[in-house]
C-alpha atoms as a PDB file:
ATOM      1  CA  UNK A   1     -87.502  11.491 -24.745  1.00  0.00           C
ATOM      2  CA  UNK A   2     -83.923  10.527 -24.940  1.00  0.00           C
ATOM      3  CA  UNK A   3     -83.022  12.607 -27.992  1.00  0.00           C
ATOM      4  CA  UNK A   4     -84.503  16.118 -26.990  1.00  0.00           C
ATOM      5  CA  UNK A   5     -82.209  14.782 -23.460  1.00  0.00           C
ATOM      6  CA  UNK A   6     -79.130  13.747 -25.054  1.00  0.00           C
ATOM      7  CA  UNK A   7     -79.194  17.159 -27.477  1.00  0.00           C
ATOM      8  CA  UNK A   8     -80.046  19.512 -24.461  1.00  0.00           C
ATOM      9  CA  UNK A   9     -77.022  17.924 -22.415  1.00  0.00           C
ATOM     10  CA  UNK A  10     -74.967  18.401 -25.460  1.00  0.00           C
ATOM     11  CA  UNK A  11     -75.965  22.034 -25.877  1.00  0.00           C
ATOM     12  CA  UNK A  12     -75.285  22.326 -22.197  1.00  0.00           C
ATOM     13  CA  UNK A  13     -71.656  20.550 -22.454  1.00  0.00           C
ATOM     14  CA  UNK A  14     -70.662  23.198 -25.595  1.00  0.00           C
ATOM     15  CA  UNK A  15     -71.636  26.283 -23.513  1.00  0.00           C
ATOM     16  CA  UNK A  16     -70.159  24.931 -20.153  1.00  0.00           C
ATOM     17  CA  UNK A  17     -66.937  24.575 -21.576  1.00  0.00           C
ATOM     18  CA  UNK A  18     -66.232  27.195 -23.493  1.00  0.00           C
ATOM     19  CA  UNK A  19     -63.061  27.592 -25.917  1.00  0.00           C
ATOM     20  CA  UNK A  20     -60.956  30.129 -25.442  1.00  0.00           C
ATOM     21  CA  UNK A  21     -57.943  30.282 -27.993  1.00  0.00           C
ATOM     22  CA  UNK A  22     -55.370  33.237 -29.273  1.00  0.00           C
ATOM     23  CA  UNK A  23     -53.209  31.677 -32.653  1.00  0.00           C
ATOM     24  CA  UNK A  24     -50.405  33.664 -30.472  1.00  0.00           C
ATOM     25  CA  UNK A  25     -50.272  32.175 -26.999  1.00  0.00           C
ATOM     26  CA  UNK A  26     -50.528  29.039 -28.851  1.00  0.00           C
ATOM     27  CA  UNK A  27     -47.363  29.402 -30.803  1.00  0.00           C
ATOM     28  CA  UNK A  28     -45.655  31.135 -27.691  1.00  0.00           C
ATOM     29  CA  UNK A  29     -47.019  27.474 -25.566  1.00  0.00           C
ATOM     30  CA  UNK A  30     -46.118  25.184 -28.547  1.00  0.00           C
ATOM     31  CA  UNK A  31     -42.443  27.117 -28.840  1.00  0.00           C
ATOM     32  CA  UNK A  32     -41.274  26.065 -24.859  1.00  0.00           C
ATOM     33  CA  UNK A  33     -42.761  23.344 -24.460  1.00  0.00           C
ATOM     34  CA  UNK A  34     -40.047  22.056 -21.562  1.00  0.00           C
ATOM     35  CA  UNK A  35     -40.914  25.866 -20.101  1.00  0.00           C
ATOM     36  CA  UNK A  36     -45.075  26.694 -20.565  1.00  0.00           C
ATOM     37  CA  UNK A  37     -47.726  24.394 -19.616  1.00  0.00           C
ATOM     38  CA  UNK A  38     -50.975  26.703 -20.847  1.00  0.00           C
ATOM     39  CA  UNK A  39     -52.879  29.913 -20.550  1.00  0.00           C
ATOM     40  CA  UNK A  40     -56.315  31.167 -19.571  1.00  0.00           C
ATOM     41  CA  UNK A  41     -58.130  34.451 -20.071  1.00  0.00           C
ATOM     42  CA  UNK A  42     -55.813  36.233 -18.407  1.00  0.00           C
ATOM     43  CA  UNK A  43     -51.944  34.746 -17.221  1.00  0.00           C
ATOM     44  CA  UNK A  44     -49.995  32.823 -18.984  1.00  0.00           C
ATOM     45  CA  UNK A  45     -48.727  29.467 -17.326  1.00  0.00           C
ATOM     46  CA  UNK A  46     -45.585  28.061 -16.778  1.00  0.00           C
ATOM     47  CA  UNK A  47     -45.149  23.806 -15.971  1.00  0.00           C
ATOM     48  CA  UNK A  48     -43.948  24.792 -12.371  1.00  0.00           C
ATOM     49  CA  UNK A  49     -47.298  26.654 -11.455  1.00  0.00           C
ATOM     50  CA  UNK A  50     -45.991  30.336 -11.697  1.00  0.00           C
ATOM     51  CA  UNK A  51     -48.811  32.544 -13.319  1.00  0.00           C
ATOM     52  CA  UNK A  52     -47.935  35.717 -15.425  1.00  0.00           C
ATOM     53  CA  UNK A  53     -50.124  38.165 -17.238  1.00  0.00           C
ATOM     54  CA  UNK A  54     -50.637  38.369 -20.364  1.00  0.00           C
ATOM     55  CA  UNK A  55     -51.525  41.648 -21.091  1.00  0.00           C
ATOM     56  CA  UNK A  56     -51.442  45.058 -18.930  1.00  0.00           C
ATOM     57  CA  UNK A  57     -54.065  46.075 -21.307  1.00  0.00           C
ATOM     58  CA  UNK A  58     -52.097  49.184 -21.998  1.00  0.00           C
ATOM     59  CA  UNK A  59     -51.654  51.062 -25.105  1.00  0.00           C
ATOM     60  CA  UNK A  60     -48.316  52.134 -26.113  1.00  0.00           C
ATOM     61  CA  UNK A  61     -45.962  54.183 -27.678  1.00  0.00           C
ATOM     62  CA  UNK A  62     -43.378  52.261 -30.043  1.00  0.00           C
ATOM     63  CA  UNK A  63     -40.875  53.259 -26.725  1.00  0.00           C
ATOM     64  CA  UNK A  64     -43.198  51.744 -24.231  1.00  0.00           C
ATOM     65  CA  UNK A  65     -43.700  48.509 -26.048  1.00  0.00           C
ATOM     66  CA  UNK A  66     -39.407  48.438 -26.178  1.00  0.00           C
ATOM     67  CA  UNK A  67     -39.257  49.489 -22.246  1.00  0.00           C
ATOM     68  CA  UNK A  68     -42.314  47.798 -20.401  1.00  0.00           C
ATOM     69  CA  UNK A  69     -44.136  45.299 -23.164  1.00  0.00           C
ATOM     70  CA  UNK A  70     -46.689  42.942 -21.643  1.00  0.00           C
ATOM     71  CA  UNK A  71     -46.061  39.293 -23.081  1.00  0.00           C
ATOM     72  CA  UNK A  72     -48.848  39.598 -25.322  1.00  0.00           C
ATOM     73  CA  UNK A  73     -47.067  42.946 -26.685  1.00  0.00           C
ATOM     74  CA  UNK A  74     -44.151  41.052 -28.188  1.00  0.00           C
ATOM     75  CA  UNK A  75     -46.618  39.859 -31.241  1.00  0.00           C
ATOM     76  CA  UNK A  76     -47.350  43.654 -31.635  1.00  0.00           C
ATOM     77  CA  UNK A  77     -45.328  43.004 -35.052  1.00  0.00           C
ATOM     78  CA  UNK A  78     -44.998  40.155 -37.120  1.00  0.00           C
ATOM     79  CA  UNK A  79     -41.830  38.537 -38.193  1.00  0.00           C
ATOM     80  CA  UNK A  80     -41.478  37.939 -41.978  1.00  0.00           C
ATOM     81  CA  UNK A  81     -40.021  34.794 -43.041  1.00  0.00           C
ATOM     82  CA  UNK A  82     -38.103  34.732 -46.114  1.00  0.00           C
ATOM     83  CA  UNK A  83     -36.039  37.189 -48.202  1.00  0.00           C
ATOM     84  CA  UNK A  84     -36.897  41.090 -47.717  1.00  0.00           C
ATOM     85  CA  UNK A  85     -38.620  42.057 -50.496  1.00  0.00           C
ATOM     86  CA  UNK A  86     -38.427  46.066 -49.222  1.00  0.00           C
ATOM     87  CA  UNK A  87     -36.257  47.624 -46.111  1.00  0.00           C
ATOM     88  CA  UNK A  88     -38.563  47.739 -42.728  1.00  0.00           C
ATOM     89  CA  UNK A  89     -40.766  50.377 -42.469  1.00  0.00           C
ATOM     90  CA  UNK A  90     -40.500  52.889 -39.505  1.00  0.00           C
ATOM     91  CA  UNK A  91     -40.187  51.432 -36.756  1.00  0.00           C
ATOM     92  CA  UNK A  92     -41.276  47.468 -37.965  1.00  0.00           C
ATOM     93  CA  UNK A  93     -38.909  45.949 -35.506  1.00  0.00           C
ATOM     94  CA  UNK A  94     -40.202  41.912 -35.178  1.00  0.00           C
ATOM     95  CA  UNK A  95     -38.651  40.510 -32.072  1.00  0.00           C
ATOM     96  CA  UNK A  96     -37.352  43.525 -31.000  1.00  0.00           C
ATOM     97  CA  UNK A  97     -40.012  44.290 -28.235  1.00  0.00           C
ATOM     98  CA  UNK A  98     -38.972  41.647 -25.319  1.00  0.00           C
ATOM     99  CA  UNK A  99     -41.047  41.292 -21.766  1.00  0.00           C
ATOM    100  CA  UNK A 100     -38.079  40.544 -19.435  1.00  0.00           C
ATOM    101  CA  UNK A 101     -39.313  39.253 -17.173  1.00  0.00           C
ATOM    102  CA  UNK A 102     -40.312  36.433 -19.342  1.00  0.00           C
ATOM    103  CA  UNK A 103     -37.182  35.705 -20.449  1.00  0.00           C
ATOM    104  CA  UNK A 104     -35.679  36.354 -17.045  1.00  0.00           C
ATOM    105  CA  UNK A 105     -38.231  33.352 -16.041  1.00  0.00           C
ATOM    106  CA  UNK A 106     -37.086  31.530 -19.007  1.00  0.00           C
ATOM    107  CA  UNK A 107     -32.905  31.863 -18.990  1.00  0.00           C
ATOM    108  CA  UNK A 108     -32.077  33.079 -15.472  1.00  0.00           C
ATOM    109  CA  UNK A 109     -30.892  36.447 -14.556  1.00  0.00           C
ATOM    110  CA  UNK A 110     -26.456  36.573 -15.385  1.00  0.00           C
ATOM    111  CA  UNK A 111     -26.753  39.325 -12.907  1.00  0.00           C
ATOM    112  CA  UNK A 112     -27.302  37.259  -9.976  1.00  0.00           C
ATOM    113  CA  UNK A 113     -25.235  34.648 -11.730  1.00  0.00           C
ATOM    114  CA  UNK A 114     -28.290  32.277 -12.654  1.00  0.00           C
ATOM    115  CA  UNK A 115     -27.462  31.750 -16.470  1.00  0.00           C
ATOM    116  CA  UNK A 116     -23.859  30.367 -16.311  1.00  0.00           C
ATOM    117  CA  UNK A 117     -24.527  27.321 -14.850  1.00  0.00           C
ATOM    118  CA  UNK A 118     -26.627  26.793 -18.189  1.00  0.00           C
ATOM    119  CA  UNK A 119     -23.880  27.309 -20.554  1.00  0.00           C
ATOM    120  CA  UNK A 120     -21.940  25.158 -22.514  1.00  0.00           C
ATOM    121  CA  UNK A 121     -18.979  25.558 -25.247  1.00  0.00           C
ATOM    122  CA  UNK A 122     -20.371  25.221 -28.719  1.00  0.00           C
ATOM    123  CA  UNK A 123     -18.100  24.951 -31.167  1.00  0.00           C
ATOM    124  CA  UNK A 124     -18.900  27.404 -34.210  1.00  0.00           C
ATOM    125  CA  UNK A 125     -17.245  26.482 -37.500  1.00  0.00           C
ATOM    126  CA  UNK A 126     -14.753  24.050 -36.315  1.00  0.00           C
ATOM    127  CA  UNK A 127     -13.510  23.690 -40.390  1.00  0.00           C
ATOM    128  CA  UNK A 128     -12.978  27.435 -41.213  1.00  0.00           C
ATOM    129  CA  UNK A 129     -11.523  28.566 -37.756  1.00  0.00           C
ATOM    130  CA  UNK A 130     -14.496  30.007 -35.546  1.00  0.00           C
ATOM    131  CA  UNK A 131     -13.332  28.989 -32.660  1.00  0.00           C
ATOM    132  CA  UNK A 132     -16.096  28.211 -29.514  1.00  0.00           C
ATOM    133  CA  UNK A 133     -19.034  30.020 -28.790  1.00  0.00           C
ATOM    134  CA  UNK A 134     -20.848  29.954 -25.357  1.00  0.00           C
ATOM    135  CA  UNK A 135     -25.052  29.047 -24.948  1.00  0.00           C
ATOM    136  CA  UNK A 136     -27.336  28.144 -22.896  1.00  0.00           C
ATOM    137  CA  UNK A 137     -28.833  24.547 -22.763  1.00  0.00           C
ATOM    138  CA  UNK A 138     -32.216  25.618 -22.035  1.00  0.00           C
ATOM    139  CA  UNK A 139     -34.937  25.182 -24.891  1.00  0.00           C
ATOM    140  CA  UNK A 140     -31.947  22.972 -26.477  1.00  0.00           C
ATOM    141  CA  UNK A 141     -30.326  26.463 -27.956  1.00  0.00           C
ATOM    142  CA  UNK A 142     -26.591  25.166 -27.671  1.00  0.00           C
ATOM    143  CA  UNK A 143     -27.661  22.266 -29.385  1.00  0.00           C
ATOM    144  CA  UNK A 144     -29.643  24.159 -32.130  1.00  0.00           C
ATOM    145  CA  UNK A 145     -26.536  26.218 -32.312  1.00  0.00           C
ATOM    146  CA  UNK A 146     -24.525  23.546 -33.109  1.00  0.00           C
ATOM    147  CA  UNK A 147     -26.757  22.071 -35.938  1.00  0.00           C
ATOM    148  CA  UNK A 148     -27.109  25.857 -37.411  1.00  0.00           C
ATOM    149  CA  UNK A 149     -23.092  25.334 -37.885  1.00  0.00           C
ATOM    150  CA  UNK A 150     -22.599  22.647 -39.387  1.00  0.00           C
ATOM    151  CA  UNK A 151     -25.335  23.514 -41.862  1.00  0.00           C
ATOM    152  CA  UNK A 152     -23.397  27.233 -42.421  1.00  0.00           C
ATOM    153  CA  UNK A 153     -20.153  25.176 -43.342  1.00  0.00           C
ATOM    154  CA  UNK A 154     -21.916  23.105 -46.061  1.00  0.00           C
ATOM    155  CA  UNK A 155     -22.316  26.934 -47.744  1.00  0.00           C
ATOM    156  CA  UNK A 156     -19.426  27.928 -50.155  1.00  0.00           C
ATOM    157  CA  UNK A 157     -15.973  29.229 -48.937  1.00  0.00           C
ATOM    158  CA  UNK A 158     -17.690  32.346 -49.931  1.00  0.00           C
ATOM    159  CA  UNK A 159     -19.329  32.809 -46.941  1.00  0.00           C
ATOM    160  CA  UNK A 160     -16.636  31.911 -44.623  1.00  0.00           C
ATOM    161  CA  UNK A 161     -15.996  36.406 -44.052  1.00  0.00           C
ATOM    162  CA  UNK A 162     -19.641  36.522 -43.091  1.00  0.00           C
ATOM    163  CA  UNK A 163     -19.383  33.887 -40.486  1.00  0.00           C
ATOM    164  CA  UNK A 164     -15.907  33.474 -39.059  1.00  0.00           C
ATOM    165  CA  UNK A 165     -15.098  35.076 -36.361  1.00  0.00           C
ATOM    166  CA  UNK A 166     -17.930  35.329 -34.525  1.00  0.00           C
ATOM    167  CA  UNK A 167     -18.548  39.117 -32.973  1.00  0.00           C
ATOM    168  CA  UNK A 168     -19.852  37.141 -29.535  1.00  0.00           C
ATOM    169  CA  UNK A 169     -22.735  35.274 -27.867  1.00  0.00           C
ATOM    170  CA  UNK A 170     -23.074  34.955 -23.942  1.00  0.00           C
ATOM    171  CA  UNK A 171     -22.870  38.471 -22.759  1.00  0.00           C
ATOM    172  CA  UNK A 172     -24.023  39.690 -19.662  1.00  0.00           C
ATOM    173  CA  UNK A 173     -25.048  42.933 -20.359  1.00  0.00           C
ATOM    174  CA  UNK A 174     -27.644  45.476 -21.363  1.00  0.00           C
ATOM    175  CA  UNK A 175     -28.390  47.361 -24.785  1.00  0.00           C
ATOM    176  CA  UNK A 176     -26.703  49.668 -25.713  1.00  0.00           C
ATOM    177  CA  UNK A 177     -27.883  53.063 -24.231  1.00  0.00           C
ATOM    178  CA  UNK A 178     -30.596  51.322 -22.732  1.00  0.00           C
ATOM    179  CA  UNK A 179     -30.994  49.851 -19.737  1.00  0.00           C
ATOM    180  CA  UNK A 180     -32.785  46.188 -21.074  1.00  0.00           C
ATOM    181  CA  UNK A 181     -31.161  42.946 -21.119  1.00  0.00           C
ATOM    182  CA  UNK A 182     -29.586  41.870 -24.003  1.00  0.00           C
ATOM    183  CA  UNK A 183     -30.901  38.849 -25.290  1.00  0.00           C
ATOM    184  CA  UNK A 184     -26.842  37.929 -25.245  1.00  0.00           C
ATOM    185  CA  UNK A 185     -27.645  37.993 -21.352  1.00  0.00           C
ATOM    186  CA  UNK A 186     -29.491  35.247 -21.711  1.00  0.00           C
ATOM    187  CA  UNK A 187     -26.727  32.909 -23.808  1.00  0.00           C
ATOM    188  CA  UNK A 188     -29.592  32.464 -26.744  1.00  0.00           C
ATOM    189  CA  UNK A 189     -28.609  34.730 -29.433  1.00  0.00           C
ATOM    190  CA  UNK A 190     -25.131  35.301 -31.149  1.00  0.00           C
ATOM    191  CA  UNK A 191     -23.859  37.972 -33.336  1.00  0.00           C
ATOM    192  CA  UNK A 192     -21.862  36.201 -36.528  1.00  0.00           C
ATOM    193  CA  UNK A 193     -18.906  38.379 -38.094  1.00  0.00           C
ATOM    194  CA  UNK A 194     -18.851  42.227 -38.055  1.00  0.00           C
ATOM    195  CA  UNK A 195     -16.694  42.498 -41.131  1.00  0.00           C
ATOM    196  CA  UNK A 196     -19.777  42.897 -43.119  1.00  0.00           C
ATOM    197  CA  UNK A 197     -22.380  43.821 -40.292  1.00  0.00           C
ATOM    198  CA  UNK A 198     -24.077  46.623 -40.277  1.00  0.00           C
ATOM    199  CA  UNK A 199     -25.981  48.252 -37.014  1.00  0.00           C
ATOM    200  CA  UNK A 200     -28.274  50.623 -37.180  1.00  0.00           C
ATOM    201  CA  UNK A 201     -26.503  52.989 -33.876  1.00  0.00           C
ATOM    202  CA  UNK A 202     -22.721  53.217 -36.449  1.00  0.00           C
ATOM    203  CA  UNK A 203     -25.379  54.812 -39.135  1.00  0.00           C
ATOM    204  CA  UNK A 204     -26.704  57.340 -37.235  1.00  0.00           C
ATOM    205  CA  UNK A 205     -26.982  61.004 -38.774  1.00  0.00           C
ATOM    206  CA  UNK A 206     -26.051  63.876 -36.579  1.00  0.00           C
ATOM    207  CA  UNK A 207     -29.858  64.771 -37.442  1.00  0.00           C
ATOM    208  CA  UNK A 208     -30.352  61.517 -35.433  1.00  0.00           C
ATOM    209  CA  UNK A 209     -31.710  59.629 -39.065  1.00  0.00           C
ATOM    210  CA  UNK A 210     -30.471  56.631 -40.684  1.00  0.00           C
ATOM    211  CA  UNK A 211     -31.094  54.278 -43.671  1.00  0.00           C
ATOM    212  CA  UNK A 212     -31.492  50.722 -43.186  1.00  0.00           C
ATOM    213  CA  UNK A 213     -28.570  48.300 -44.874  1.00  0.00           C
ATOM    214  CA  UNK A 214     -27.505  44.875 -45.426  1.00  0.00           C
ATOM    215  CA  UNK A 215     -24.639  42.686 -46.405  1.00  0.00           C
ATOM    216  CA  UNK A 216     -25.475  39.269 -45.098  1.00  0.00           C
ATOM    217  CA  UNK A 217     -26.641  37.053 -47.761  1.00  0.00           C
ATOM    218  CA  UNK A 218     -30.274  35.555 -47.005  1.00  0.00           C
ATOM    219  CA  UNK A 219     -28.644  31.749 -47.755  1.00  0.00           C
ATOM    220  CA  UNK A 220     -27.089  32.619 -44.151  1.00  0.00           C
ATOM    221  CA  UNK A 221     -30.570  34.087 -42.540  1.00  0.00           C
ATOM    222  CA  UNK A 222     -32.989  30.965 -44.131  1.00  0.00           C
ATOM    223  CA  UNK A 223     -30.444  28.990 -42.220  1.00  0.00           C
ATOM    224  CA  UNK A 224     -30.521  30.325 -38.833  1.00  0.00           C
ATOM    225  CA  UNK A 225     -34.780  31.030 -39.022  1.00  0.00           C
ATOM    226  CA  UNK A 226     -34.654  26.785 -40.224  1.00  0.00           C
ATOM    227  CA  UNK A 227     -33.755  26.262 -36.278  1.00  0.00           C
ATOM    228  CA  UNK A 228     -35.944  29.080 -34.726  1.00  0.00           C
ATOM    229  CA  UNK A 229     -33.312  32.101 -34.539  1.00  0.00           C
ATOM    230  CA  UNK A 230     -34.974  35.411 -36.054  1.00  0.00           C
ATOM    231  CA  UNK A 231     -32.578  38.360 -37.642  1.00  0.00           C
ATOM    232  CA  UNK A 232     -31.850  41.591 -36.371  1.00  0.00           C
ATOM    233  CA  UNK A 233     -31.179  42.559 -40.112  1.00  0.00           C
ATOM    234  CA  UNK A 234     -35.463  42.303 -40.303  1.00  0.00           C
ATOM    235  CA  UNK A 235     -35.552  45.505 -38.119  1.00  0.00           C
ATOM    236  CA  UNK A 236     -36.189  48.991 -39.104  1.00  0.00           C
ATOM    237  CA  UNK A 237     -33.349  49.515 -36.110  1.00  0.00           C
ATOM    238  CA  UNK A 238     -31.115  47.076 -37.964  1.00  0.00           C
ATOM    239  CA  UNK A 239     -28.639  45.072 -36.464  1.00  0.00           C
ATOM    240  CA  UNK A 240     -27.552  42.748 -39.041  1.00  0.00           C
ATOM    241  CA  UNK A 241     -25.138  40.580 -37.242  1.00  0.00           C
ATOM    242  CA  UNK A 242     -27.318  39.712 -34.635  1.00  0.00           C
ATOM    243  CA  UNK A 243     -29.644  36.488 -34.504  1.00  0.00           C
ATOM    244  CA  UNK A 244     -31.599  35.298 -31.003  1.00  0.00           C
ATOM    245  CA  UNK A 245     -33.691  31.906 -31.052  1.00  0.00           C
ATOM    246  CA  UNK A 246     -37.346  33.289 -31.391  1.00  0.00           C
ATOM    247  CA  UNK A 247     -38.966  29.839 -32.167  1.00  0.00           C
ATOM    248  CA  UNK A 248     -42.535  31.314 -31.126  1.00  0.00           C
ATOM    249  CA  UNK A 249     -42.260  34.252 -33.647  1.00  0.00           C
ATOM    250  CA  UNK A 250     -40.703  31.346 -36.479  1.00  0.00           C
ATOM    251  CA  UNK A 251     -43.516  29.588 -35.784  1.00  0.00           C
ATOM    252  CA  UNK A 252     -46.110  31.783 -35.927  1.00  0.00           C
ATOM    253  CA  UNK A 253     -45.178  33.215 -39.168  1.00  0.00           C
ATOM    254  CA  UNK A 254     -45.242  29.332 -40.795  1.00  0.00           C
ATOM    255  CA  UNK A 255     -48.913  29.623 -39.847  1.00  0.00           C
ATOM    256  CA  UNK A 256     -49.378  28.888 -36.610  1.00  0.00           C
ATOM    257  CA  UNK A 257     -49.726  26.221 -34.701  1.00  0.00           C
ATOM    258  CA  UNK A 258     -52.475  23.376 -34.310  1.00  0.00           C
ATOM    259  CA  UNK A 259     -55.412  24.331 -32.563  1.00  0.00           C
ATOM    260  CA  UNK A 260     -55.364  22.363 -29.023  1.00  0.00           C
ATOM    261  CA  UNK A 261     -57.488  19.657 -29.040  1.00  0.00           C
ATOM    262  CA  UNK A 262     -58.111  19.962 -25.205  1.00  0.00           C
ATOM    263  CA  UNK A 263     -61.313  21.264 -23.977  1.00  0.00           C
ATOM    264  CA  UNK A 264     -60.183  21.615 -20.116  1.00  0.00           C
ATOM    265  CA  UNK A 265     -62.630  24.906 -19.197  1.00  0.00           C
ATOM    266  CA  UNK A 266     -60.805  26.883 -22.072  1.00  0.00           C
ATOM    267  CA  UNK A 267     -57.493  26.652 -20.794  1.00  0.00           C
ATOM    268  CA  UNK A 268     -54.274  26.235 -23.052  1.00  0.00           C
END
């Protein structure tokens, strides 16, 4: 009798605990892990007990997913790793859709002055003249920063123009002609040299059309992604100067994450 017992309080265990997983939430947990503790079904948790929705289970418009994504929205396009093997297509703009909130949770809000306690002076390419650069110590980005510049000045002379100086970092501000938070607002992104940058608002047509371009060499863009930061030159809307520590979307586009191993009522 013990082996029709143990088997039915097996089957029972499987279906009492259910697993729940999503290869996206795990990256986005695995990415912060001094920030994110877990998520069920439906909120997303963060280590000091605050609870935030995943999804408003709207569909949207490519301008509602820039202007009021749920978290779960800003997977709604992948990030390639690697060289670009074509320009973006219409509107492929990986990192570009942003739930504020969640990085307002994450960073602080500069508006009510909660981010520049977090900032420190990084220098950026002490050896070729770059001066200092200001980021945030939360997630380690100053530090990451740091380590992403001292690898850039191990690259030829050559790339000193694309580099030095940099076009800015902490910002408090919004998009342009929008009114979102710049991921500059946050001190965890920085825009390297505009000598050879290209953005995709200087290209604009008077018809309102534009054709995506690129100077910055990919030896400079394999570095930053190495440490988590995607590239605005990966957008359709390009903005080739500009790199912001992603480490979620990075990670995610290695392959994932590990599945949890934790079985606590489908919870991650």
């Amino acid at each position: 009798m013990r082996r029709p017992l143990a088997l039915a309080v097996a089957a029972f265990g499987l279906y009492a605990t259910p697993v729940w997983a999503d290869e996206k939430l795990d990256a986005l947990v695995a990415a912060y892990p001094d920030q994110l503790a877990k998520y069920d079904t439906r909120d997303l948790i963060w280590k000091d007990g605050t609870r935030m929705p995943i999804s408003d289970g709207r569909a949207k418009s490519f301008d509602a997913l820039l202007d009021s994504p749920d978290i779960e929205d800003q997977f709604a396009i992948p990030y390639p790793l690697g060289a670009l093997m074509k320009p973006p297509a219409v509107n492929e703009d990986p990192g570009r859709i942003r739930n504020e909130p969640f990085f307002r949770k994450m960073y602080g809000d500069c508006r009510r002055k909660e981010v520049v306690g977090r900032l420190v002076p990084v220098p950026w390419m002490p050896n070729r003249g770059g001066g200092t650069i200001m980021a945030t110590t939360v997630n380690g980005v100053s530090d990451k920063l740091q380590e992403i510049s001292q690898a850039l000045e191990a690259l030829p002379a050559s790339m000193t123009p694309y580099l030095v100086p940099p076009a800015g970092a902490y910002n408090c501000r919004v998009i342009a002609q929008t009114q979102r938070l710049s991921v500059h607002a946050f001190g965890a992104a920085i825009d390297i040299s505009a000598r050879f940058g290209d953005y995709w608002q200087w290209s604009n047509r008077r018809d309102g059309t534009f054709t995506w371009r690129n100077r910055i060499p990919m030896a400079i863009v394999q570095i930053f992604e190495r440490y988590g930061f995607i590239w605005g030159g990966k957008w359709y809307h390009f903005d080739t100067l500009h790199f912001e520590y992603r480490p979620e979307l990075i990670g995610l586009a290695k392959g994932g994450w590990p599945p949890p191993t934790s079985t606590d009522s489908g919870l991650r």
